[in-house]
N, C-alpha and C. Protein backbone atom coordinates (compact mmCIF):
# COMPACT_ATOMS: atom_id res chain seq x y z
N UNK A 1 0.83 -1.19 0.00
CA UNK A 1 0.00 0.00 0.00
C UNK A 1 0.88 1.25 0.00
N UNK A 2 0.81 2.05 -0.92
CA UNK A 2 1.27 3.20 -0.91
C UNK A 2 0.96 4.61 -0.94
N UNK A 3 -0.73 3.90 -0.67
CA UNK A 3 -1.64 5.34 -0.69
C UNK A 3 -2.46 5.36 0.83
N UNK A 4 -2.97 6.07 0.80
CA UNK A 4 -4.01 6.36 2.12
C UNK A 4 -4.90 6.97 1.89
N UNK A 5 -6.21 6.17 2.21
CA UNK A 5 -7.58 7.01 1.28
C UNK A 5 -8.34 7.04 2.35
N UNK A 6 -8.28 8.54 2.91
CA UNK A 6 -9.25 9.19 3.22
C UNK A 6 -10.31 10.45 2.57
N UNK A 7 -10.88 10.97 3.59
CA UNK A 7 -11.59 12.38 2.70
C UNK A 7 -11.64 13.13 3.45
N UNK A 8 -11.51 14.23 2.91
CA UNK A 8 -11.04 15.76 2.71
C UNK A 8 -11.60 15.97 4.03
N UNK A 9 -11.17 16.53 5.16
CA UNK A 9 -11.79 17.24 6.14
C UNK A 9 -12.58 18.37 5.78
N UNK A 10 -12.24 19.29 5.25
CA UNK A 10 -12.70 20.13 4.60
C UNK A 10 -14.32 20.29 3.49
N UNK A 11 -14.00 19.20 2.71
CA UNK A 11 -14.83 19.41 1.61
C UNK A 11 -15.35 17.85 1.33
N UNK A 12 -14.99 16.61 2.37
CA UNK A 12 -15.31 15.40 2.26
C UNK A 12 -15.60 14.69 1.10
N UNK A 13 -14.82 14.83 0.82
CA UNK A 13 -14.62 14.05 -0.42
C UNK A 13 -13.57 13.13 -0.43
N UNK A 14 -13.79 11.87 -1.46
CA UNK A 14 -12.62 11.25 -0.79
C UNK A 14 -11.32 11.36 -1.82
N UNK A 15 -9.88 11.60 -1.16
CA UNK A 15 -8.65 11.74 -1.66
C UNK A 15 -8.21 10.48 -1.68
N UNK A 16 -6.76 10.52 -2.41
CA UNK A 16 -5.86 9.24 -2.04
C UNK A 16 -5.12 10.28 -1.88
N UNK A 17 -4.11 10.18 -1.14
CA UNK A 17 -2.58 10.52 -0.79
C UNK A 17 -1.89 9.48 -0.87
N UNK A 18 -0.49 10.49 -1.52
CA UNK A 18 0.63 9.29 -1.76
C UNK A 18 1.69 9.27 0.10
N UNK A 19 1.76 8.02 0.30
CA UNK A 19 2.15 8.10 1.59
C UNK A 19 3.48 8.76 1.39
N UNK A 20 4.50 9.11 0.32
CA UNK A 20 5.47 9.60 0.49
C UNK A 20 5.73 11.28 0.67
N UNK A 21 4.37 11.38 0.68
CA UNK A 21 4.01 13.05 0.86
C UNK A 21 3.36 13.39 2.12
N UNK A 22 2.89 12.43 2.48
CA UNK A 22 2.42 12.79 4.14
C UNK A 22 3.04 13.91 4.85
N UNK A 23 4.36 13.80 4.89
CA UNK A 23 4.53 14.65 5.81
C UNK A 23 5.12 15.55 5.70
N UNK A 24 4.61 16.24 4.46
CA UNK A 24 4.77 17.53 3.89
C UNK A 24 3.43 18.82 4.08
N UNK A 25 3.40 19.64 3.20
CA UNK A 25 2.04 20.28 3.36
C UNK A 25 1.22 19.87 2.30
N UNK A 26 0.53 19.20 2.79
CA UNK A 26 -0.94 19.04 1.51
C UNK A 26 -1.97 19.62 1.39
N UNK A 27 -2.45 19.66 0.14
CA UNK A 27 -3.77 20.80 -0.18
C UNK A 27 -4.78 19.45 -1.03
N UNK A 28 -5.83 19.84 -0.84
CA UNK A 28 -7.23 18.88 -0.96
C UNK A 28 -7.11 19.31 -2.41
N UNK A 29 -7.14 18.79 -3.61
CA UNK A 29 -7.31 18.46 -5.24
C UNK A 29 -8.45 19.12 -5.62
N UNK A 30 -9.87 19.05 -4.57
CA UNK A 30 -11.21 19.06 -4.84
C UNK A 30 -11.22 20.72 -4.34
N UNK A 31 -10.83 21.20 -2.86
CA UNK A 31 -11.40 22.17 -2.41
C UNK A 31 -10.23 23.41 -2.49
N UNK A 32 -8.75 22.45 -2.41
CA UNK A 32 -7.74 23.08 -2.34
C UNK A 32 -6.84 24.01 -0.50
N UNK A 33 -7.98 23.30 0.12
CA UNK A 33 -7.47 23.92 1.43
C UNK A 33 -6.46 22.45 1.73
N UNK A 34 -5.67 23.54 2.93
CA UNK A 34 -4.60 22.27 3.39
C UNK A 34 -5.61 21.76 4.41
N UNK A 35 -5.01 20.39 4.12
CA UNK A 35 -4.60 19.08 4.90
C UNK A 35 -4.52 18.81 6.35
N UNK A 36 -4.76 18.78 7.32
CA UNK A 36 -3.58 18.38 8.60
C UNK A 36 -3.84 17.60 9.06
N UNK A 37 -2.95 16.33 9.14
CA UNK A 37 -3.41 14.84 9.42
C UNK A 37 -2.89 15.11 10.62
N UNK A 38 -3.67 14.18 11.60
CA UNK A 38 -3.69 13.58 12.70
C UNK A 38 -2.43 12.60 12.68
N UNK A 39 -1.38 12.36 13.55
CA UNK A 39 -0.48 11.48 13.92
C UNK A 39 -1.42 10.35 14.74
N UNK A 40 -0.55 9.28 14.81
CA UNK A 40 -0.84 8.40 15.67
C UNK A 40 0.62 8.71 16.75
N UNK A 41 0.57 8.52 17.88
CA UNK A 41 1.55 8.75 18.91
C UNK A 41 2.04 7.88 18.95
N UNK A 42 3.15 7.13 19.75
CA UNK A 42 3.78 6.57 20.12
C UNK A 42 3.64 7.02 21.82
N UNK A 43 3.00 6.11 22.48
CA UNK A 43 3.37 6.19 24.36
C UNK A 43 3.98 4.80 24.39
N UNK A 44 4.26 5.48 26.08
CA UNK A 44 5.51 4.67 26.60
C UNK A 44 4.33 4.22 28.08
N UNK A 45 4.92 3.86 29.04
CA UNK A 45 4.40 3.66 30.30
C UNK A 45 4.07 4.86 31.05
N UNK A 46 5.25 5.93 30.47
CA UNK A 46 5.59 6.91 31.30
C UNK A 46 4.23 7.87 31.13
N UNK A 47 4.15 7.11 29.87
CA UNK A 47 3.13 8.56 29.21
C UNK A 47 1.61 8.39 29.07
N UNK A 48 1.34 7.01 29.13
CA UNK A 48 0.02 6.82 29.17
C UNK A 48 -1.01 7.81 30.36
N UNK A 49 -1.16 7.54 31.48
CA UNK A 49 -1.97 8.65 32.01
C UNK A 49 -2.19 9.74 31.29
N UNK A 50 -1.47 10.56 31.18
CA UNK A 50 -1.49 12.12 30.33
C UNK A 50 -2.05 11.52 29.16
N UNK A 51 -1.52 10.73 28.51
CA UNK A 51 -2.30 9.91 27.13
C UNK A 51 -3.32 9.63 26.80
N UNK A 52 -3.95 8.53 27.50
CA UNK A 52 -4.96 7.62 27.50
C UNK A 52 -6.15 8.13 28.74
N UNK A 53 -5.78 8.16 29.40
CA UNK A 53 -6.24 8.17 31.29
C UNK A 53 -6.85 9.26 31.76
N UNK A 54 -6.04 10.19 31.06
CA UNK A 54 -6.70 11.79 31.04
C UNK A 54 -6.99 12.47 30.57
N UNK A 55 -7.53 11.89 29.52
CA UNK A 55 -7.98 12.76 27.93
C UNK A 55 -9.48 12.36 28.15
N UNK A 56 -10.14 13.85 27.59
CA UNK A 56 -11.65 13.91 27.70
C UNK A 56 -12.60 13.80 26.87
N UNK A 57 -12.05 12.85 26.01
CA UNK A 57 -12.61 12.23 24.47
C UNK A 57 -12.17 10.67 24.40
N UNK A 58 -12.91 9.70 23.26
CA UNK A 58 -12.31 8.53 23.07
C UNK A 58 -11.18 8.60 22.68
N UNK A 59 -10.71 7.48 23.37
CA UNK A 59 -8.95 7.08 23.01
C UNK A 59 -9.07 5.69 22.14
N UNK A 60 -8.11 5.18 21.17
CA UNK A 60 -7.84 3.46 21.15
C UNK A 60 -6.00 3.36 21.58
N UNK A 61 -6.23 2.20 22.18
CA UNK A 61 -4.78 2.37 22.33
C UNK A 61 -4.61 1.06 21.33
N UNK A 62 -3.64 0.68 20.78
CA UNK A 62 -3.39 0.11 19.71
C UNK A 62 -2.25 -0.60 20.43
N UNK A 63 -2.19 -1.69 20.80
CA UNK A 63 -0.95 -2.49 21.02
C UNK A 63 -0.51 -3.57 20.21
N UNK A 64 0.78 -3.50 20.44
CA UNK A 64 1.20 -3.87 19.28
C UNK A 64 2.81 -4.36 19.44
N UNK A 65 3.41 -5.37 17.81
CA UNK A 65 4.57 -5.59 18.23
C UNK A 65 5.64 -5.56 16.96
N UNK A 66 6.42 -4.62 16.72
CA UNK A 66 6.91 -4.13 15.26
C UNK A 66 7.22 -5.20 14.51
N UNK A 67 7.20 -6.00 14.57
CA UNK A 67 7.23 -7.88 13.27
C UNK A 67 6.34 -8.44 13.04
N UNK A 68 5.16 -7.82 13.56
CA UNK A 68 3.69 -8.43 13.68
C UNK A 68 2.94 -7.97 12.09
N UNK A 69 2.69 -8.93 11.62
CA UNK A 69 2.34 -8.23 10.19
C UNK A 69 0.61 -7.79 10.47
N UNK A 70 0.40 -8.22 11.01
CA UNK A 70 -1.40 -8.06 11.44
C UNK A 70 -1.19 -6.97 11.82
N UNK A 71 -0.58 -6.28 12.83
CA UNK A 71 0.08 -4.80 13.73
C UNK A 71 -0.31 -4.12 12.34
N UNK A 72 0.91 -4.36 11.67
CA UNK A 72 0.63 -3.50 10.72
C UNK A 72 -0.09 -3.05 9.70
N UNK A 73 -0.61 -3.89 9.20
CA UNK A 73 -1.93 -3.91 8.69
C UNK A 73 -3.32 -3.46 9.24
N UNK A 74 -3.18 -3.38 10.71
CA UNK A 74 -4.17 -2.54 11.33
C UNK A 74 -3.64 -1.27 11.35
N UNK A 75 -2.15 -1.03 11.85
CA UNK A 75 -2.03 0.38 11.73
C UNK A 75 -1.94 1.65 10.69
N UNK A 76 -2.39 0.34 9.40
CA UNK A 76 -2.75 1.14 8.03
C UNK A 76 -4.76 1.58 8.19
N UNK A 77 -5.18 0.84 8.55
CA UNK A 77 -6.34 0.76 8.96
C UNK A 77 -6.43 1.75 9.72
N UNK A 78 -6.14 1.91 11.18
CA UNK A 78 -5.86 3.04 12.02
C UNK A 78 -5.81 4.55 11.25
N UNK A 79 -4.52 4.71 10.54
CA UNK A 79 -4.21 5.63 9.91
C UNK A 79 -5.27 6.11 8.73
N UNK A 80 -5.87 5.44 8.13
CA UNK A 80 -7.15 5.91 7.64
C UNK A 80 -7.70 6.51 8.07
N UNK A 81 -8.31 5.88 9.62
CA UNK A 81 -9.56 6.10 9.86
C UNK A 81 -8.99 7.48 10.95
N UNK A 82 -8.05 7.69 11.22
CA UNK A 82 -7.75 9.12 11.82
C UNK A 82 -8.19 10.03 12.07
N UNK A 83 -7.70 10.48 10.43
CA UNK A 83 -8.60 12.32 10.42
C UNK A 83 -10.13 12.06 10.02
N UNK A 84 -10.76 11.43 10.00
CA UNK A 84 -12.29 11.36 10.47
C UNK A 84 -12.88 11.19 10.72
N UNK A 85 -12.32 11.22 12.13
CA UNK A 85 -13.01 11.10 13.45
C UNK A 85 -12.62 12.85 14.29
N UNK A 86 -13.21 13.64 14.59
CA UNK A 86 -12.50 14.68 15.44
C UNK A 86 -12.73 14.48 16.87
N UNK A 87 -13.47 13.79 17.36
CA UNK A 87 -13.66 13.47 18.79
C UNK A 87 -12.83 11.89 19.21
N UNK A 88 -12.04 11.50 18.38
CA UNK A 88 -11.34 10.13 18.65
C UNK A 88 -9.53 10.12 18.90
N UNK A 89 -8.70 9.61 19.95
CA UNK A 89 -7.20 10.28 19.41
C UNK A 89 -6.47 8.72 19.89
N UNK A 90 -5.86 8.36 18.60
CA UNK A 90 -5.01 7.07 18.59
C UNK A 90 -3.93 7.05 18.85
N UNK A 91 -3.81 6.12 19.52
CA UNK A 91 -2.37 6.06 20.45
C UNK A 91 -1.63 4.65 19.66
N UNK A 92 -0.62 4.29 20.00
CA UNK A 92 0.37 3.18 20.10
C UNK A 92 1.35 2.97 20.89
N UNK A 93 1.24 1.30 21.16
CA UNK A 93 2.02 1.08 22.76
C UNK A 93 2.29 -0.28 21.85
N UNK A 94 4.09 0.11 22.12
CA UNK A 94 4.79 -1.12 21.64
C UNK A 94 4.63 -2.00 23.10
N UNK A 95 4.09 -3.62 22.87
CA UNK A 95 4.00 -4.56 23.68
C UNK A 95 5.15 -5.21 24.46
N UNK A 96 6.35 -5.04 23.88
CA UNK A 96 7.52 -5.44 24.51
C UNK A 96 8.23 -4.59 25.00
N UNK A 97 8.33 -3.13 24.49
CA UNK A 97 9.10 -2.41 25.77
C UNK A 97 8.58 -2.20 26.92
N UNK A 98 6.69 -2.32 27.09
CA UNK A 98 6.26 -1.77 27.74
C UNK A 98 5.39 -2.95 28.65
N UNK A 99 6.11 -4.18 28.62
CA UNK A 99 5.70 -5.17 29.33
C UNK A 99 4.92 -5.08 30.55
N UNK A 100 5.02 -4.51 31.30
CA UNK A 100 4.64 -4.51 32.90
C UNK A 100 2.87 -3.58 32.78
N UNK A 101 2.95 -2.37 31.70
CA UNK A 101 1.95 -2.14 31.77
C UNK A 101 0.87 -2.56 30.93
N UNK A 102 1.35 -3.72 29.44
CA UNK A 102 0.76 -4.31 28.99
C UNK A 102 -0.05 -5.70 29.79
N UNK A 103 0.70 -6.17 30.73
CA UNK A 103 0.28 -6.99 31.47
C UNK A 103 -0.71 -6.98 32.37
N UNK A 104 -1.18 -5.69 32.58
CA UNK A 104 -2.67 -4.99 33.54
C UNK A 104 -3.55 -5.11 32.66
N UNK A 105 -3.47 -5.20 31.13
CA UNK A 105 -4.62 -5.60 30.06
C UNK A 105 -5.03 -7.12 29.86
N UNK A 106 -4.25 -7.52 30.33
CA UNK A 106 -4.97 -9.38 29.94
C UNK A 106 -4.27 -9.51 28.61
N UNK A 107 -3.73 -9.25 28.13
CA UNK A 107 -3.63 -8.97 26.62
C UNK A 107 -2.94 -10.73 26.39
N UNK A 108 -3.51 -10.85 25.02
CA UNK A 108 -3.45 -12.65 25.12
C UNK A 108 -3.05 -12.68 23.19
N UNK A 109 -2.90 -11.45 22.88
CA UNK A 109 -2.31 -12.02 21.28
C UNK A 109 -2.21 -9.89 21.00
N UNK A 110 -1.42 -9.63 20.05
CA UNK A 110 -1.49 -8.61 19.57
C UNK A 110 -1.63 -9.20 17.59
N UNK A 111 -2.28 -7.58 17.43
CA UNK A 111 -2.36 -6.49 17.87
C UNK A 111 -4.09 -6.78 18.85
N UNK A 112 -4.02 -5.22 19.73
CA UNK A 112 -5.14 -5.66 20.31
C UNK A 112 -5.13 -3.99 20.56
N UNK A 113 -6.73 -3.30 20.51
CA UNK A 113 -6.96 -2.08 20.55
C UNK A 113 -8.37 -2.40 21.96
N UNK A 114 -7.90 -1.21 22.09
CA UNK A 114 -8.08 -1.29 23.77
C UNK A 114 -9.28 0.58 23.27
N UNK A 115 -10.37 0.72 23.25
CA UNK A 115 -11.36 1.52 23.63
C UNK A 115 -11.53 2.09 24.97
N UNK A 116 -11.35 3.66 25.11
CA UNK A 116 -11.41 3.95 26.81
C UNK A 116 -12.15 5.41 26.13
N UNK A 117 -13.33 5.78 26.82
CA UNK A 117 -14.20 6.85 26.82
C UNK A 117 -13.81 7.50 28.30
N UNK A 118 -13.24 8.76 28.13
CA UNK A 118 -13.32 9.81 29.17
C UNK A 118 -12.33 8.89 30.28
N UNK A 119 -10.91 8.17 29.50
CA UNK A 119 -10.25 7.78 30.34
C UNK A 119 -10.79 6.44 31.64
N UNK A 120 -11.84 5.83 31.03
CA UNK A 120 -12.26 4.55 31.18
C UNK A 120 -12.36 3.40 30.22
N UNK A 121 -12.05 1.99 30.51
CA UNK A 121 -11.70 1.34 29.46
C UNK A 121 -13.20 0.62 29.37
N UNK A 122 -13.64 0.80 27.61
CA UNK A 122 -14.77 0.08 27.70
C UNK A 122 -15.19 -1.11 26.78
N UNK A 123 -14.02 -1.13 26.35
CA UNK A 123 -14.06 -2.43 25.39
C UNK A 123 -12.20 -2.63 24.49
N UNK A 124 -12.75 -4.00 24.20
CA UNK A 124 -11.49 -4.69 23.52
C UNK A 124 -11.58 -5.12 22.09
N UNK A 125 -10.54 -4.72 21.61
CA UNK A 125 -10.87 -5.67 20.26
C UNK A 125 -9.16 -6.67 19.47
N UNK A 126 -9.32 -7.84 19.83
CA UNK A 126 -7.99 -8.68 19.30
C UNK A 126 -7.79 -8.61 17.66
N UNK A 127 -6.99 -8.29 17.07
CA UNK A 127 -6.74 -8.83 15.73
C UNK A 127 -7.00 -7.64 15.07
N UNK A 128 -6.40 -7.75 13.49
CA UNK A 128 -6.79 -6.99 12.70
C UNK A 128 -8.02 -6.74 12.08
N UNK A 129 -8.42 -5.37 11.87
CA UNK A 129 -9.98 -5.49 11.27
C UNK A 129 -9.96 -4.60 10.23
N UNK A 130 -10.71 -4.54 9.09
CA UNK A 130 -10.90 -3.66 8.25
C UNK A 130 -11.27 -2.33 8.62
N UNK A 131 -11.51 -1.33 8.01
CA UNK A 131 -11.93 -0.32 8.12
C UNK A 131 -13.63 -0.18 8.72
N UNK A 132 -14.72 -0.75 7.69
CA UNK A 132 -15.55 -1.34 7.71
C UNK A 132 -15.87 -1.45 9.45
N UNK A 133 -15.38 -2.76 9.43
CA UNK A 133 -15.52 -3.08 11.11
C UNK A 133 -15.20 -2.22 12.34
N UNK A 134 -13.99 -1.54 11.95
CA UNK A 134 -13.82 -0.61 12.72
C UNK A 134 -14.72 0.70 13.10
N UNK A 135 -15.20 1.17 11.75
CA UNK A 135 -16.17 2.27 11.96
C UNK A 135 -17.62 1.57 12.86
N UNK A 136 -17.72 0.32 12.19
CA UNK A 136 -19.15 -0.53 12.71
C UNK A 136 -18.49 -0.70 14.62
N UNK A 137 -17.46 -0.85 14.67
CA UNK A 137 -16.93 -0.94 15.90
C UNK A 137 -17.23 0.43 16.90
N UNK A 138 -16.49 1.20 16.31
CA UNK A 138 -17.13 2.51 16.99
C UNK A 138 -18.29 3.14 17.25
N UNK A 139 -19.09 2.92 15.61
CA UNK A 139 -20.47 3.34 15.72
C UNK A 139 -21.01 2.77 17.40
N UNK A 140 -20.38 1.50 17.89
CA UNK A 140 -21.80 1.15 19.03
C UNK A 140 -21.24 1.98 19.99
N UNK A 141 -20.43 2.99 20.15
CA UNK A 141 -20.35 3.85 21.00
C UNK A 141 -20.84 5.09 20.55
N UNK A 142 -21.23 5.27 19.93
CA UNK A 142 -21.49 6.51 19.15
C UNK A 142 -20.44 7.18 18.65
N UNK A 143 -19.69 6.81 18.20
CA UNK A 143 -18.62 7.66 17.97
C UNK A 143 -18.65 7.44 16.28
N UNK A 144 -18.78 8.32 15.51
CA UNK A 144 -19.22 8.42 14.23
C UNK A 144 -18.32 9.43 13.79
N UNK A 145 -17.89 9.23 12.31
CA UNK A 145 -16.98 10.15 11.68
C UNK A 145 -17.34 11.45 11.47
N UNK A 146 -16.82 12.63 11.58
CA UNK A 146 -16.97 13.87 11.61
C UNK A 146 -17.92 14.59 10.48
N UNK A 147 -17.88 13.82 9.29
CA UNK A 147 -19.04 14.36 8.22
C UNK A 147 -20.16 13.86 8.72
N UNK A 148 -20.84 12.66 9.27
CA UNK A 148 -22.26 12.55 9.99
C UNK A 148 -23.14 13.76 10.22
């Protein structure tokens, strides 16, 4: 995969971007306003509270393990579904540096995304999932993409 197809914050429509431009300045084809994608983070142990714990919107935390081809394939998935969501903020927690606090999750296979509303955890999900599922995943929280 070398593209990433989302749509336009702006003017919702849907783009491809070439992933080798990401992280430059981009302007929407259709409306012509810039771009500004959402990162996915990288936390540590240190950082989760401030991260996950104390943020006043949905979180997923995305765990995960960098040889894991499923990992990654969700975190293309992830990265889609990003910028449209504005009430949602994705995290990533490598599973092996961060052993001790992965181990307070039960966690029994990665990748595994971990759902917490208002810094409470309210659901789990093991394995990779499409896009599809994921939005159908969120929808049962209400959490619906920003053009809705």
């Amino acid at each position: 995969m070398n593209y990433l197809n989302m749509k336009c914050p702006n003017c919702n429509k849907k783009i491809k971007l070439d992933k080798k431009y990401i992280n430059n300045k981009l302007n929407c084809i259709y409306c012509g306003k810039e771009i500004i994608l959402k990162e996915i983070k990288e936390i540590t142990t240190e950082t989760y509270l401030d991260e996950v714990i104390r943020v006043d919107k949905a979180v997923i935390l995305n765990i995960y393990n960098k040889n894991c081809d499923n990992c990654k394939k969700l975190e293309e998935t992830l990265k889609e579904v990003n910028n449209e969501y504005k009430d949602l903020k994705i995290v990533k927690l490598n599973a092996k540096e961060n052993m001790k606090l992965v181990s307070g999750f039960m966690i029994r296979a990665v990748p595994t995304m971990i759902l917490f509303l208002n810094g409470v955890q309210v659901d789990m999900r093991i394995g990779a999932i499409d896009k599809n599922a994921l939005q159908r995943w969120l929808s049962m929280y209400n959490l619906l993409p920003s053009n809705y």
